[in-house]
N, C-alpha and C. Protein backbone atom coordinates (compact mmCIF):
# COMPACT_ATOMS: atom_id res chain seq x y z
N UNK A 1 -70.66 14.01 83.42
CA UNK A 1 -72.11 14.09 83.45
C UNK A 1 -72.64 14.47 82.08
N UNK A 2 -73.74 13.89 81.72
CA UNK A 2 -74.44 14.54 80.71
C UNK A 2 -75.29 15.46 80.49
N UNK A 3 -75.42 16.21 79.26
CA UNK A 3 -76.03 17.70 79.98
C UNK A 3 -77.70 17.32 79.91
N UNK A 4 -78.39 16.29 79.75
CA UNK A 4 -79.62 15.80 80.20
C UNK A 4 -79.87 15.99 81.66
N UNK A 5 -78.29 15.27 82.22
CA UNK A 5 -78.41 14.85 84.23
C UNK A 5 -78.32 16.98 84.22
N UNK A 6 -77.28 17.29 83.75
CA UNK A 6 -77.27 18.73 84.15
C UNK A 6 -78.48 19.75 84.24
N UNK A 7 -79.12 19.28 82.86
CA UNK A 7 -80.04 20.23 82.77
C UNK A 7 -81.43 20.05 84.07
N UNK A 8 -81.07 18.85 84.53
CA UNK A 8 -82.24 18.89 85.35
C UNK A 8 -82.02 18.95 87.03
N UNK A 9 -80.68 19.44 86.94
CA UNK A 9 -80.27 19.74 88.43
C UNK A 9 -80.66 21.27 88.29
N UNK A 10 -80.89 21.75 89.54
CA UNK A 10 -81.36 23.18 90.44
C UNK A 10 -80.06 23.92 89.93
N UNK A 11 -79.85 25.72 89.81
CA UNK A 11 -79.00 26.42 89.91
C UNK A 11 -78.33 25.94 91.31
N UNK A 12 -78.87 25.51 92.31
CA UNK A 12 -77.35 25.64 93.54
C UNK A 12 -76.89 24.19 93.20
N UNK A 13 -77.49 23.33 92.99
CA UNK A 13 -76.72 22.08 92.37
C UNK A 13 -75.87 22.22 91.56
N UNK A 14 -76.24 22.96 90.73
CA UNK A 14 -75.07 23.25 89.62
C UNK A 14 -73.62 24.00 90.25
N UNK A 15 -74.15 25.45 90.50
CA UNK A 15 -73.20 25.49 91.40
C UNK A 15 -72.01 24.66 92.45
N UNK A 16 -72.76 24.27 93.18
CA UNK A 16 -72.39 23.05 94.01
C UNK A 16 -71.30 21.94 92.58
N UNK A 17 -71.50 21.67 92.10
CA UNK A 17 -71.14 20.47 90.98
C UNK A 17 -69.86 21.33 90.03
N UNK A 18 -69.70 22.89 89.83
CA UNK A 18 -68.73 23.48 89.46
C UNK A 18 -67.55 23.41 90.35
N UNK A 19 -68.28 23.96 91.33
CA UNK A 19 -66.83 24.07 92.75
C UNK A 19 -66.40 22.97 92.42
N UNK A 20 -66.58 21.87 92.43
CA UNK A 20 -66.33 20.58 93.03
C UNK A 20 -65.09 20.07 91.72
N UNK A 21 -66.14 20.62 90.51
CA UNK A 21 -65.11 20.19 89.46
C UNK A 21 -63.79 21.15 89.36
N UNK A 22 -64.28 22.34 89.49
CA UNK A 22 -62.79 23.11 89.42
C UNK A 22 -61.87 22.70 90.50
N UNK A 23 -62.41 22.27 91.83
CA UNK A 23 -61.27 22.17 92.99
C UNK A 23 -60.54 20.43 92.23
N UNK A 24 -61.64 19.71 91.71
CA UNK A 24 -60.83 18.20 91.57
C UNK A 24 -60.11 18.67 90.15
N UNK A 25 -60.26 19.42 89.13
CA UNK A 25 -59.33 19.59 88.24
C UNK A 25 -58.12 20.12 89.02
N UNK A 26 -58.02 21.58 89.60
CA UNK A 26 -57.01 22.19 90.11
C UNK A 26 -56.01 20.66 90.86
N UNK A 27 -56.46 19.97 91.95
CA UNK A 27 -55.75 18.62 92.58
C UNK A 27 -55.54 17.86 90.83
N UNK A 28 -55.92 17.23 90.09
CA UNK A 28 -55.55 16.42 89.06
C UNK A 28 -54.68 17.27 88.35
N UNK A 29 -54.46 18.39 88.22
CA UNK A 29 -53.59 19.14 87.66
C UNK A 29 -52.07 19.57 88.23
N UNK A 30 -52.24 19.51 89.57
CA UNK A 30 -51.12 19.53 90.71
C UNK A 30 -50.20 18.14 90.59
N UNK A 31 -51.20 17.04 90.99
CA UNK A 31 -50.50 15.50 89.95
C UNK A 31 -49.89 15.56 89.20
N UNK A 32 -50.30 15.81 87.91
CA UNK A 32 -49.90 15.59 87.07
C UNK A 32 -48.55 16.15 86.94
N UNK A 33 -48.49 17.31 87.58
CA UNK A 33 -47.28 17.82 87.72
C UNK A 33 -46.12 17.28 88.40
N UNK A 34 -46.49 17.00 89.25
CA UNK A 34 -45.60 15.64 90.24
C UNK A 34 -45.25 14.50 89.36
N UNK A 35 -45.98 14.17 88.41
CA UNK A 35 -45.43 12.45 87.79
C UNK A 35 -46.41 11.62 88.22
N UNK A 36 -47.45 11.72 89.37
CA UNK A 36 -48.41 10.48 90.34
C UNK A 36 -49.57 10.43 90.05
N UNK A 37 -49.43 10.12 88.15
CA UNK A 37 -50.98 10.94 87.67
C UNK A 37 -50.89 9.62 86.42
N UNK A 38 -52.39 8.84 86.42
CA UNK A 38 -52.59 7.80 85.50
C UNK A 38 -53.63 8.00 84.36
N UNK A 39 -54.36 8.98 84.93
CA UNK A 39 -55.91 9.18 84.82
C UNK A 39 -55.95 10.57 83.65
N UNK A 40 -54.71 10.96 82.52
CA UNK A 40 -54.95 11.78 81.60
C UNK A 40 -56.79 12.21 81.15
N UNK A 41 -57.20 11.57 80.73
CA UNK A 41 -58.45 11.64 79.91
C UNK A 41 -59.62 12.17 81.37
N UNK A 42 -59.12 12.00 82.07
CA UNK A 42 -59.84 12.87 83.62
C UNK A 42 -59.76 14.31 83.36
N UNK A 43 -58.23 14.99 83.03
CA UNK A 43 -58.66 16.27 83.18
C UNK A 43 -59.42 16.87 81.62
N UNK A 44 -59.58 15.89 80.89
CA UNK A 44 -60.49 17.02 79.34
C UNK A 44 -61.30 16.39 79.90
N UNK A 45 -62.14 15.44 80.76
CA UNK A 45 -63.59 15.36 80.99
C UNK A 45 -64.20 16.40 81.93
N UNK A 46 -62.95 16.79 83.12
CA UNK A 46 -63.64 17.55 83.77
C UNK A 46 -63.74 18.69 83.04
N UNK A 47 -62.93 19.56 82.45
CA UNK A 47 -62.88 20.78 81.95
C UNK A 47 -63.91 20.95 81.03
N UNK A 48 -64.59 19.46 80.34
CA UNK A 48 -65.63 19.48 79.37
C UNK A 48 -66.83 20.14 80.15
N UNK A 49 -67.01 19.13 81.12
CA UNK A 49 -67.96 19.25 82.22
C UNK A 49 -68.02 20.60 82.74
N UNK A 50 -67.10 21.51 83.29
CA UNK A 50 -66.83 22.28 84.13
C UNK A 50 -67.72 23.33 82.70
N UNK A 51 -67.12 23.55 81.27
CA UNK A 51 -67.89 24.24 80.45
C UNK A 51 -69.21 24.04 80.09
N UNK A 52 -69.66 22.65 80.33
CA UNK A 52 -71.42 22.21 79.96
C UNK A 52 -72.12 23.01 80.96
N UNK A 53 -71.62 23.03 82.94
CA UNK A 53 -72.08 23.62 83.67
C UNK A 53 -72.43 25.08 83.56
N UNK A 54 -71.21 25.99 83.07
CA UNK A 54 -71.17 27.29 82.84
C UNK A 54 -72.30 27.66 81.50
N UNK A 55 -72.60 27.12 80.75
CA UNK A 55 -73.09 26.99 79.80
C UNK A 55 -74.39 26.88 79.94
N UNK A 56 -74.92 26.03 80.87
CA UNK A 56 -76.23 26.31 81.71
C UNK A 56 -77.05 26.84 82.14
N UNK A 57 -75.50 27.56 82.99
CA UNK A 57 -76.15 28.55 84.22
C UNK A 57 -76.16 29.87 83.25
N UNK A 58 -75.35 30.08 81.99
CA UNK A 58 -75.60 31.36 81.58
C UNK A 58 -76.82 31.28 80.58
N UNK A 59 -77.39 30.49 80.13
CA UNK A 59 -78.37 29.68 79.75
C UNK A 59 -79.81 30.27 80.49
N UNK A 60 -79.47 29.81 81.84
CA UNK A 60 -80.79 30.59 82.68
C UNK A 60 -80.73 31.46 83.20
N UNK A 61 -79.25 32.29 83.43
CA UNK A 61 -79.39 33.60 83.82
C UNK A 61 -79.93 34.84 82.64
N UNK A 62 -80.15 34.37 81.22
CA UNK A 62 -80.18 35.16 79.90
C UNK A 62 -81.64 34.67 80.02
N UNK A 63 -82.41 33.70 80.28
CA UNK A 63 -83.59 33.33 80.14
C UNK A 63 -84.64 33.85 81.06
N UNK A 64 -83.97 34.17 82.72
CA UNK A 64 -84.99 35.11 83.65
C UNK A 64 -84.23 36.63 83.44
N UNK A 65 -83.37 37.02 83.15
CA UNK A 65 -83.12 38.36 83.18
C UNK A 65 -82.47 38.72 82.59
């Protein structure tokens, strides 16, 4: 995602969109371990992603309080 689409999703969206990336990194990372893994350049996008999100949310938690 780009942090344009990010910036204009809601805090529980965001939320919502972290879980999701940490649980599909944690599974692409389990793969990979196995050998049944094609999709390298998947896990530095999510982990990119997973930091644009965090980056956000601490973004607007420093901005209301």
């Amino acid at each position: 995602m780009s942090i344009k689409e990010l910036r204009n999703q809601s805090t529980a969206e965001l939320n919502q969109a972290l879980t999701a990336a940490r649980q599909e990194l944690h599974q692409l990372r389990l793969r990979s371990r196995t050998g049944a893994f094609k999709q390298a350049h998947r896990l530095r996008q999510l982990r990119k992603d997973i930091a644009r999100s965090l980056t956000i949310l601490k973004e607007r938690q420093s901005t209301t309080g």
